[in-house]
PDB file of N, CA and C in Angstrom:
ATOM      1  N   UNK A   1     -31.113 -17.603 -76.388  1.00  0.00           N
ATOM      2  CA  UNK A   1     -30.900 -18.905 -75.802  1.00  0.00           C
ATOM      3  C   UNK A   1     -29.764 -18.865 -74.776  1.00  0.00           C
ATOM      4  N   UNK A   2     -28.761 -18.000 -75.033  1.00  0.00           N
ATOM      5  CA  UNK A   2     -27.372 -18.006 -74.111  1.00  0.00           C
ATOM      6  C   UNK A   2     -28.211 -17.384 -72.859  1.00  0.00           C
ATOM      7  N   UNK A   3     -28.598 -16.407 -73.274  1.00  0.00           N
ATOM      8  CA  UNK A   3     -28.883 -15.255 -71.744  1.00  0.00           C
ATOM      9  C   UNK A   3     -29.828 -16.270 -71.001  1.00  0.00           C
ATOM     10  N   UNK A   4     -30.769 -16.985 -71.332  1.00  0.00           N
ATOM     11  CA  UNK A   4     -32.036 -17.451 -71.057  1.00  0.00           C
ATOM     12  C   UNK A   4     -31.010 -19.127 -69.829  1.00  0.00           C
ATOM     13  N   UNK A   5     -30.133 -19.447 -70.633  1.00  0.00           N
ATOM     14  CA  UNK A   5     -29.321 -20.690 -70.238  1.00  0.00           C
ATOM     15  C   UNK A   5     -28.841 -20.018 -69.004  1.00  0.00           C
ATOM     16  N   UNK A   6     -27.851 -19.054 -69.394  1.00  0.00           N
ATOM     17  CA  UNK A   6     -26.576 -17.955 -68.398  1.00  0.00           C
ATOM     18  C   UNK A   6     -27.802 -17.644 -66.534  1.00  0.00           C
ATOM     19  N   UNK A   7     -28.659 -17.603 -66.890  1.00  0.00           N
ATOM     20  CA  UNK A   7     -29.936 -17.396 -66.047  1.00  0.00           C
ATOM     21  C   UNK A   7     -30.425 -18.155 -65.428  1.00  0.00           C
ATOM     22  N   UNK A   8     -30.778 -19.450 -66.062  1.00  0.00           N
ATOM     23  CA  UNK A   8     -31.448 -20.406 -65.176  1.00  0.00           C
ATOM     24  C   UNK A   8     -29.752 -20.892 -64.473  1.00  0.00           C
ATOM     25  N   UNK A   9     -28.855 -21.145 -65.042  1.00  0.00           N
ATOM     26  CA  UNK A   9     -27.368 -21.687 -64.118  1.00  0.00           C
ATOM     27  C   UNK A   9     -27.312 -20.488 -63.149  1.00  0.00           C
ATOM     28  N   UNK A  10     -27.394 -19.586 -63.463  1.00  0.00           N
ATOM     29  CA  UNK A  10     -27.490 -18.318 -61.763  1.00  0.00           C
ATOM     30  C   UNK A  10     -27.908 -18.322 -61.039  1.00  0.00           C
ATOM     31  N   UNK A  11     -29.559 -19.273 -61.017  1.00  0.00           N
ATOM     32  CA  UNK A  11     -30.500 -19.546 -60.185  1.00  0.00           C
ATOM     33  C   UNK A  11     -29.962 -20.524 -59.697  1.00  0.00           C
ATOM     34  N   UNK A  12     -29.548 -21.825 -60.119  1.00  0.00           N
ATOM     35  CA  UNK A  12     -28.428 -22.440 -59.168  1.00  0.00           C
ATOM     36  C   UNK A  12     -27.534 -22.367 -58.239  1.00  0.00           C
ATOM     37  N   UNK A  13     -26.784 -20.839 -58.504  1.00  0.00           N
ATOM     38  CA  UNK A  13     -26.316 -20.392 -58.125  1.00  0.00           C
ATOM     39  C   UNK A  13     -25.917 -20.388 -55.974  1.00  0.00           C
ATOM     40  N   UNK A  14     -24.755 -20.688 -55.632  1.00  0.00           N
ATOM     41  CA  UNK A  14     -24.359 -20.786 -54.303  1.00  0.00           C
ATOM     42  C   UNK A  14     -23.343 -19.991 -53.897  1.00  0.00           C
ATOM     43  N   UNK A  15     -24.110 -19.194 -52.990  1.00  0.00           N
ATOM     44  CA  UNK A  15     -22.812 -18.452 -52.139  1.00  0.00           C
ATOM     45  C   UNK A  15     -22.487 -18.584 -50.930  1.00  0.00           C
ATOM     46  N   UNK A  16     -21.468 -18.648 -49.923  1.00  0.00           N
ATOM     47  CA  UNK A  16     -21.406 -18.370 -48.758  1.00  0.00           C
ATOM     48  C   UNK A  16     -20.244 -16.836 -48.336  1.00  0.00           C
ATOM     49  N   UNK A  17     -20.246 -16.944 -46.918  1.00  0.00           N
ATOM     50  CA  UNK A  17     -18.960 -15.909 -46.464  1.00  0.00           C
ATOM     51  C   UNK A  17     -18.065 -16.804 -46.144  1.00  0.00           C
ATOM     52  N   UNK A  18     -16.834 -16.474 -46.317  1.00  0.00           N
ATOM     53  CA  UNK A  18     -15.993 -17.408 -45.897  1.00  0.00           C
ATOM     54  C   UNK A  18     -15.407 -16.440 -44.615  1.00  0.00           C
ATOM     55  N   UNK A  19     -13.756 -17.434 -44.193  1.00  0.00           N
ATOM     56  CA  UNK A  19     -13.304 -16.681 -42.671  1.00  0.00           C
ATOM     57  C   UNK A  19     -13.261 -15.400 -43.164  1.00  0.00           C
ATOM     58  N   UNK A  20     -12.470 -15.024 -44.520  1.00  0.00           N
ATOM     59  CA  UNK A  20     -11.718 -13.944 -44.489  1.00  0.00           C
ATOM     60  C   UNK A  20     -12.621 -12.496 -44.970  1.00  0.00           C
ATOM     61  N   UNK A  21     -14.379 -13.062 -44.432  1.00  0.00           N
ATOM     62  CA  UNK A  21     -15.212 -12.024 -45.036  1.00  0.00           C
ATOM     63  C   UNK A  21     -15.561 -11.841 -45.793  1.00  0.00           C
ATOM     64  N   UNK A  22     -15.016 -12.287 -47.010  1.00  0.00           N
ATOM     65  CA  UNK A  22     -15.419 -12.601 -48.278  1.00  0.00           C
ATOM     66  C   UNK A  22     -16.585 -13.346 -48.867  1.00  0.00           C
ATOM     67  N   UNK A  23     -16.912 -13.588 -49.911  1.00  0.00           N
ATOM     68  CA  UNK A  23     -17.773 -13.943 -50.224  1.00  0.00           C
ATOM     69  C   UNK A  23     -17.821 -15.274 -51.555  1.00  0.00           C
ATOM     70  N   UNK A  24     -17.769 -16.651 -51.675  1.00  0.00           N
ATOM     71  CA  UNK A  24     -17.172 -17.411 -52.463  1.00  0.00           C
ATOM     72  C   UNK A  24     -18.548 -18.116 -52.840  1.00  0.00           C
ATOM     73  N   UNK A  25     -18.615 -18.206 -54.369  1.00  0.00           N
ATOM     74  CA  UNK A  25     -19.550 -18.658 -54.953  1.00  0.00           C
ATOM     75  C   UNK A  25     -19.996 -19.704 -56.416  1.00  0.00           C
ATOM     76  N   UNK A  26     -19.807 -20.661 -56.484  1.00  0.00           N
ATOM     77  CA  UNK A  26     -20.158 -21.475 -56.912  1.00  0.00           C
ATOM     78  C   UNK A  26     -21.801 -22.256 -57.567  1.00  0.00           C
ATOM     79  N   UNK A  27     -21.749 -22.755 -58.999  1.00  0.00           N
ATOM     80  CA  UNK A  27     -22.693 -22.911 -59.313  1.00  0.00           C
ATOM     81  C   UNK A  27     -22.895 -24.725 -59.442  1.00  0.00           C
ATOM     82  N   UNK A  28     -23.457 -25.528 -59.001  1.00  0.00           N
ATOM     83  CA  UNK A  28     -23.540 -27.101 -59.177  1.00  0.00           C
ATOM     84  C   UNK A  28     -23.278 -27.657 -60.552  1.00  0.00           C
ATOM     85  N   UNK A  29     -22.542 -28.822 -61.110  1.00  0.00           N
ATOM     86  CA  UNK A  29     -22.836 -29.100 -62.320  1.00  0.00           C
ATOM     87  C   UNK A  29     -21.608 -28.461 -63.207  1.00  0.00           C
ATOM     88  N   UNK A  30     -21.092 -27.360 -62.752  1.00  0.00           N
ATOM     89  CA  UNK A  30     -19.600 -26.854 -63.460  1.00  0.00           C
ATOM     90  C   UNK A  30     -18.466 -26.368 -62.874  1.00  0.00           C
ATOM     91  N   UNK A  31     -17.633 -27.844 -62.989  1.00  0.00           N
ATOM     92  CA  UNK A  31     -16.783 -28.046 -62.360  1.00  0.00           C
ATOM     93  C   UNK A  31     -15.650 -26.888 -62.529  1.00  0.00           C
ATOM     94  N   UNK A  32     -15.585 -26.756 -61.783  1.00  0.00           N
ATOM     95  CA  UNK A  32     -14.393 -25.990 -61.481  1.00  0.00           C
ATOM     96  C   UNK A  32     -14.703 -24.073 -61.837  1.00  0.00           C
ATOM     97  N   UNK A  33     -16.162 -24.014 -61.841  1.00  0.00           N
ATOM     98  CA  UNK A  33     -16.133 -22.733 -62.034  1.00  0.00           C
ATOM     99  C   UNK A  33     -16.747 -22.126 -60.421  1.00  0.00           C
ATOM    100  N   UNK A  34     -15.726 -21.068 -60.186  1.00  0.00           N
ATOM    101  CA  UNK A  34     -16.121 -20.213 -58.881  1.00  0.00           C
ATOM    102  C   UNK A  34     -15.569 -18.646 -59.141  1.00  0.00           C
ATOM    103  N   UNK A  35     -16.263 -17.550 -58.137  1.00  0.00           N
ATOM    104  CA  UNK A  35     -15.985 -16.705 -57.978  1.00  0.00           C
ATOM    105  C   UNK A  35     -15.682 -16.255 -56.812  1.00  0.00           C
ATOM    106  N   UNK A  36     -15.004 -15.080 -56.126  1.00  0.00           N
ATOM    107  CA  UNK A  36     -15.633 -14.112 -55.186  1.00  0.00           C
ATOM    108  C   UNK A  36     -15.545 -13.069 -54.875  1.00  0.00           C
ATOM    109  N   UNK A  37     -16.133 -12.544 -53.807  1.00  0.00           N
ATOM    110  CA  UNK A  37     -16.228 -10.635 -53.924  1.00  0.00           C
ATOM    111  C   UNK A  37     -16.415 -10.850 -52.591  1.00  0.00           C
ATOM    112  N   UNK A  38     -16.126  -8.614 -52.433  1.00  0.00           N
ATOM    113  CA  UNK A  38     -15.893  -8.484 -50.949  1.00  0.00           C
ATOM    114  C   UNK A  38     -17.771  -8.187 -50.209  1.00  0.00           C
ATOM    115  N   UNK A  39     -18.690  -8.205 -51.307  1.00  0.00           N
ATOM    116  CA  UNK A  39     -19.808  -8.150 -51.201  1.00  0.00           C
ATOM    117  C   UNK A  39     -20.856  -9.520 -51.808  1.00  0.00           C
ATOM    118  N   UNK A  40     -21.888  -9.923 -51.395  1.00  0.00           N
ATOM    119  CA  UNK A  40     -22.586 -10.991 -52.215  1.00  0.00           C
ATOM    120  C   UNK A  40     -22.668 -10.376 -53.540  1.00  0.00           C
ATOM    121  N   UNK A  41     -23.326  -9.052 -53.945  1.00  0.00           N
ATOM    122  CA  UNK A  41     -23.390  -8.897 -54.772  1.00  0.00           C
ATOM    123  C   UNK A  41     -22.185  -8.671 -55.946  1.00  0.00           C
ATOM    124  N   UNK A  42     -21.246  -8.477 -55.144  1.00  0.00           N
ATOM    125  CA  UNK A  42     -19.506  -8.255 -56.170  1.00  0.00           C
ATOM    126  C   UNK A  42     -19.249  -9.744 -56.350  1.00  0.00           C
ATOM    127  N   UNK A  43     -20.414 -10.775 -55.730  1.00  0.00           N
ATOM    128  CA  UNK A  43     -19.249 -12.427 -55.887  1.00  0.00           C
ATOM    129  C   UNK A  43     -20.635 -12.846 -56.862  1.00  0.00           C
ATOM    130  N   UNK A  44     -21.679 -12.136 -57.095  1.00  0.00           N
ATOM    131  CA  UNK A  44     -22.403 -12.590 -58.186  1.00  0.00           C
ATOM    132  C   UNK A  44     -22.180 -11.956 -59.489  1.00  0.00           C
ATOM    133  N   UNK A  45     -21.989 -10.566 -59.393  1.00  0.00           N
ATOM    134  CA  UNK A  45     -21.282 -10.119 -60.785  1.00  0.00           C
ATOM    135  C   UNK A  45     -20.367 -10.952 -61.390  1.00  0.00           C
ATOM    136  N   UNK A  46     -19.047 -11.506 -60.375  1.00  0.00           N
ATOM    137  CA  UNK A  46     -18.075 -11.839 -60.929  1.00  0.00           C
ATOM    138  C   UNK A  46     -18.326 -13.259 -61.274  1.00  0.00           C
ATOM    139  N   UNK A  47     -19.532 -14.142 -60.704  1.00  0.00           N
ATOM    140  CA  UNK A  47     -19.609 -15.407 -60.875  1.00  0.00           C
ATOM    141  C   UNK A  47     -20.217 -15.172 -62.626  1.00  0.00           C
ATOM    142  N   UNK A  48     -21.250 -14.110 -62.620  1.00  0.00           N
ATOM    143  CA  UNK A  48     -21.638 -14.575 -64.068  1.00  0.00           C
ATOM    144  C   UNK A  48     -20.728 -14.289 -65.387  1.00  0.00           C
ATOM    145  N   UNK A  49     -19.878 -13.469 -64.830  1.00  0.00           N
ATOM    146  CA  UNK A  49     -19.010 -13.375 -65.819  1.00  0.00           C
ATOM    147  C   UNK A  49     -17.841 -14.189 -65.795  1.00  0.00           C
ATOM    148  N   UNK A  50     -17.437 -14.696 -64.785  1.00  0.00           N
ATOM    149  CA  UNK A  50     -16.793 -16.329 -65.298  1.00  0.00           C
ATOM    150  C   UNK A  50     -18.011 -17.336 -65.635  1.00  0.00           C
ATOM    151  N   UNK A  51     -18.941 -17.479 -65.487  1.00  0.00           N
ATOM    152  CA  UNK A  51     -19.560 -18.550 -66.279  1.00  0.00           C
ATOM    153  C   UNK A  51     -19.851 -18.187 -68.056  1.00  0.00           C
ATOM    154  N   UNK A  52     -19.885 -16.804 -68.227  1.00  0.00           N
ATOM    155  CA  UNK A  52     -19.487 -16.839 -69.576  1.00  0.00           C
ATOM    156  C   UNK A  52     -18.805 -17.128 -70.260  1.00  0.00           C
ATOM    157  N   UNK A  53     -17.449 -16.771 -69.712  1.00  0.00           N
ATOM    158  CA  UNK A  53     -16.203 -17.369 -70.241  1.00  0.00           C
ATOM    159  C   UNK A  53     -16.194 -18.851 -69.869  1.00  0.00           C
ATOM    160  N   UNK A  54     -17.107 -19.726 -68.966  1.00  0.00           N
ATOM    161  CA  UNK A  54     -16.711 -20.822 -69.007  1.00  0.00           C
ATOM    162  C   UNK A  54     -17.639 -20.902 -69.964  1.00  0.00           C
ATOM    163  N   UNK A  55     -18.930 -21.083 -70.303  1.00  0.00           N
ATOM    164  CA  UNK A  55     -19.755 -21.181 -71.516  1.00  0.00           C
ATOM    165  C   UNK A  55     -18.940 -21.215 -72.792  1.00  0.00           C
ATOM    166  N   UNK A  56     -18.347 -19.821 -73.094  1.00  0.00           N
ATOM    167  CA  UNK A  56     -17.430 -19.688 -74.436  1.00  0.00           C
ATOM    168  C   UNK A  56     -16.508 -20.963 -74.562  1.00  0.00           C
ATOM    169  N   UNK A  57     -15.749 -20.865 -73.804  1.00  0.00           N
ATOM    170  CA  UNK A  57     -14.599 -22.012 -73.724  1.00  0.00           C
ATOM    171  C   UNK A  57     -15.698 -23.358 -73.937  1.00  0.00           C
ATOM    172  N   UNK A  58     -15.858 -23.523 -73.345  1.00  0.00           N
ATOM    173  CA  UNK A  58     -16.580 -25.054 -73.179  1.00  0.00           C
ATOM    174  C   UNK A  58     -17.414 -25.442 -75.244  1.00  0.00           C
ATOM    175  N   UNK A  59     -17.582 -23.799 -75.351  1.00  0.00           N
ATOM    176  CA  UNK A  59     -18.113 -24.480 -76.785  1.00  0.00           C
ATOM    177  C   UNK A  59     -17.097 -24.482 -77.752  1.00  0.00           C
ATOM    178  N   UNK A  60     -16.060 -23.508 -77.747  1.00  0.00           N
ATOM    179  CA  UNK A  60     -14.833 -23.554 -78.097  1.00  0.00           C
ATOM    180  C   UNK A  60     -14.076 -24.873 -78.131  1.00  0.00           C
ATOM    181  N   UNK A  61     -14.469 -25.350 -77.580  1.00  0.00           N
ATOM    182  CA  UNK A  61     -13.701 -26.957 -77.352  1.00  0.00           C
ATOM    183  C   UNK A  61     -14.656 -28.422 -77.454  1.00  0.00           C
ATOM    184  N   UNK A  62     -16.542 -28.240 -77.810  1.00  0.00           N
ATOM    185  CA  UNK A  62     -17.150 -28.678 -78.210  1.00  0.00           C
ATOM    186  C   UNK A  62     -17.039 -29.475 -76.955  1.00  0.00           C
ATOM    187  N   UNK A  63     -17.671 -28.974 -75.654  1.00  0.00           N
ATOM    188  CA  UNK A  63     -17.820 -29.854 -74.737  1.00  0.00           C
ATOM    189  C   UNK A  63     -19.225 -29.992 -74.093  1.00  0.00           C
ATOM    190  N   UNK A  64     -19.264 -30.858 -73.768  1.00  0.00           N
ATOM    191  CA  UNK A  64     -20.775 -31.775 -73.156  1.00  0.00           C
ATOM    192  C   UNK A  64     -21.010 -30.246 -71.893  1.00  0.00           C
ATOM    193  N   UNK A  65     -22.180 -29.229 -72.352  1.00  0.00           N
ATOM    194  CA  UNK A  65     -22.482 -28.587 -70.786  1.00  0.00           C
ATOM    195  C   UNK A  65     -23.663 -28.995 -70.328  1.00  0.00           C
ATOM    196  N   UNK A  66     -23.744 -28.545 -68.874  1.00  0.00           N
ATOM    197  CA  UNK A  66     -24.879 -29.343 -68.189  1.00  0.00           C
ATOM    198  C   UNK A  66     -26.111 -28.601 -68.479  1.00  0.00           C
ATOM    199  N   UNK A  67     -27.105 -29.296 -68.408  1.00  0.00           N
ATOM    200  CA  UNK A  67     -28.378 -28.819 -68.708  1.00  0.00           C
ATOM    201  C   UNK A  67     -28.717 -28.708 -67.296  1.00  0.00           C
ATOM    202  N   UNK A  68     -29.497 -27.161 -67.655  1.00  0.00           N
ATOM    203  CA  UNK A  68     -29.964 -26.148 -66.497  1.00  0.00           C
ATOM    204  C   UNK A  68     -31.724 -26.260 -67.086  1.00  0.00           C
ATOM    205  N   UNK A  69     -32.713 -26.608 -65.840  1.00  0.00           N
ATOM    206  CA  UNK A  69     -33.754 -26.653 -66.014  1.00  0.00           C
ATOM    207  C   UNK A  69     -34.227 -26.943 -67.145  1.00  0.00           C
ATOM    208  N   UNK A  70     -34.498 -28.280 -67.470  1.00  0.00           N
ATOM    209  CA  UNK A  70     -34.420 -28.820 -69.056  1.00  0.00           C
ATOM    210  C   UNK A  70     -34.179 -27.381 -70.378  1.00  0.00           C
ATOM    211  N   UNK A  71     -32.727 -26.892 -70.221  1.00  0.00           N
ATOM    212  CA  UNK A  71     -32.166 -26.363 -71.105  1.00  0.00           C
ATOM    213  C   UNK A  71     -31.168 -26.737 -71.759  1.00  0.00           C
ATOM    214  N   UNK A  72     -30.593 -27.028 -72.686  1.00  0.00           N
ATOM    215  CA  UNK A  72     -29.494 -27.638 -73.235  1.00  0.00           C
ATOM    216  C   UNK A  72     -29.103 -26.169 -74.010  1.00  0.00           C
ATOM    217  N   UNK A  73     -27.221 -26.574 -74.367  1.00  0.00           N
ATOM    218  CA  UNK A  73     -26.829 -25.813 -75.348  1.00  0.00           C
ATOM    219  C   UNK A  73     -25.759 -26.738 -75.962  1.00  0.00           C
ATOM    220  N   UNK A  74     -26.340 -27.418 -77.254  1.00  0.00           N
ATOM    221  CA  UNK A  74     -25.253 -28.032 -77.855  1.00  0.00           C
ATOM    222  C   UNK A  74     -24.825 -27.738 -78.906  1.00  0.00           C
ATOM    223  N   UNK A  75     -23.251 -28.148 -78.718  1.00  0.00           N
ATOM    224  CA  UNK A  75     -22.587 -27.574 -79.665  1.00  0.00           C
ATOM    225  C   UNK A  75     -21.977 -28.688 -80.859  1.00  0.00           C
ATOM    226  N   UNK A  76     -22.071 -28.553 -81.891  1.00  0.00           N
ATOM    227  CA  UNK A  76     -21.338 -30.025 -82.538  1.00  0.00           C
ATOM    228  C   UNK A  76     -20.624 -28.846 -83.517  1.00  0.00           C
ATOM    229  N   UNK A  77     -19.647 -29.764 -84.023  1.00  0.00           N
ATOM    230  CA  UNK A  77     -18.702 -29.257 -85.012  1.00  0.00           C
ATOM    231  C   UNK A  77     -19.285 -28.972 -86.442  1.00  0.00           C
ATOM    232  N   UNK A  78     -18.993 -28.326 -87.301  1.00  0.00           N
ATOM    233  CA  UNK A  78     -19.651 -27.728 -88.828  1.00  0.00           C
ATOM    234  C   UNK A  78     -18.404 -29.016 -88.952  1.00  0.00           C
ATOM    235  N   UNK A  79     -19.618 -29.453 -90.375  1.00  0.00           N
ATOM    236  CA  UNK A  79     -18.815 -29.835 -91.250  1.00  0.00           C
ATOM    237  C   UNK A  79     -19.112 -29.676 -93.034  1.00  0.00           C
TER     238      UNK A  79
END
């Protein structure tokens, strides 16, 4: 379910070049998560592996994430 979620949010996935040649990339829907690299492909490695760690965190803290192509991942607290 993670990999399948982690996947369709990649396909979302936005990159451009910026001035400094680089490459800065962003996914819609999660705020504040970006990457970048000196290649597209070095600013997509690094994007999916900050969206993991934003994934982890976000359930770590039992927070509302956005649903990617009617996918949900919710998390509620054990009790």
């Amino acid at each position: 379910m993670l990999n399948d979620y982690t996947g369709k949010a990649m396909q979302q996935a936005q990159d451009e070049r910026v001035e400094d040649r680089t490459y800065f990339g962003t996914i819609p829907g999660f705020q504040g998560l970006w990457a970048s690299g000196e290649t597209e492909q070095e600013c997509r490695k690094e994007l999916r592996e900050v969206l993991e760690g934003w994934i982890l965190l976000g359930i770590a803290h039992y927070d509302v994430l956005p649903e990617m192509d009617r996918t949900k991942l919710e998390v509620g607290k054990a009790v």
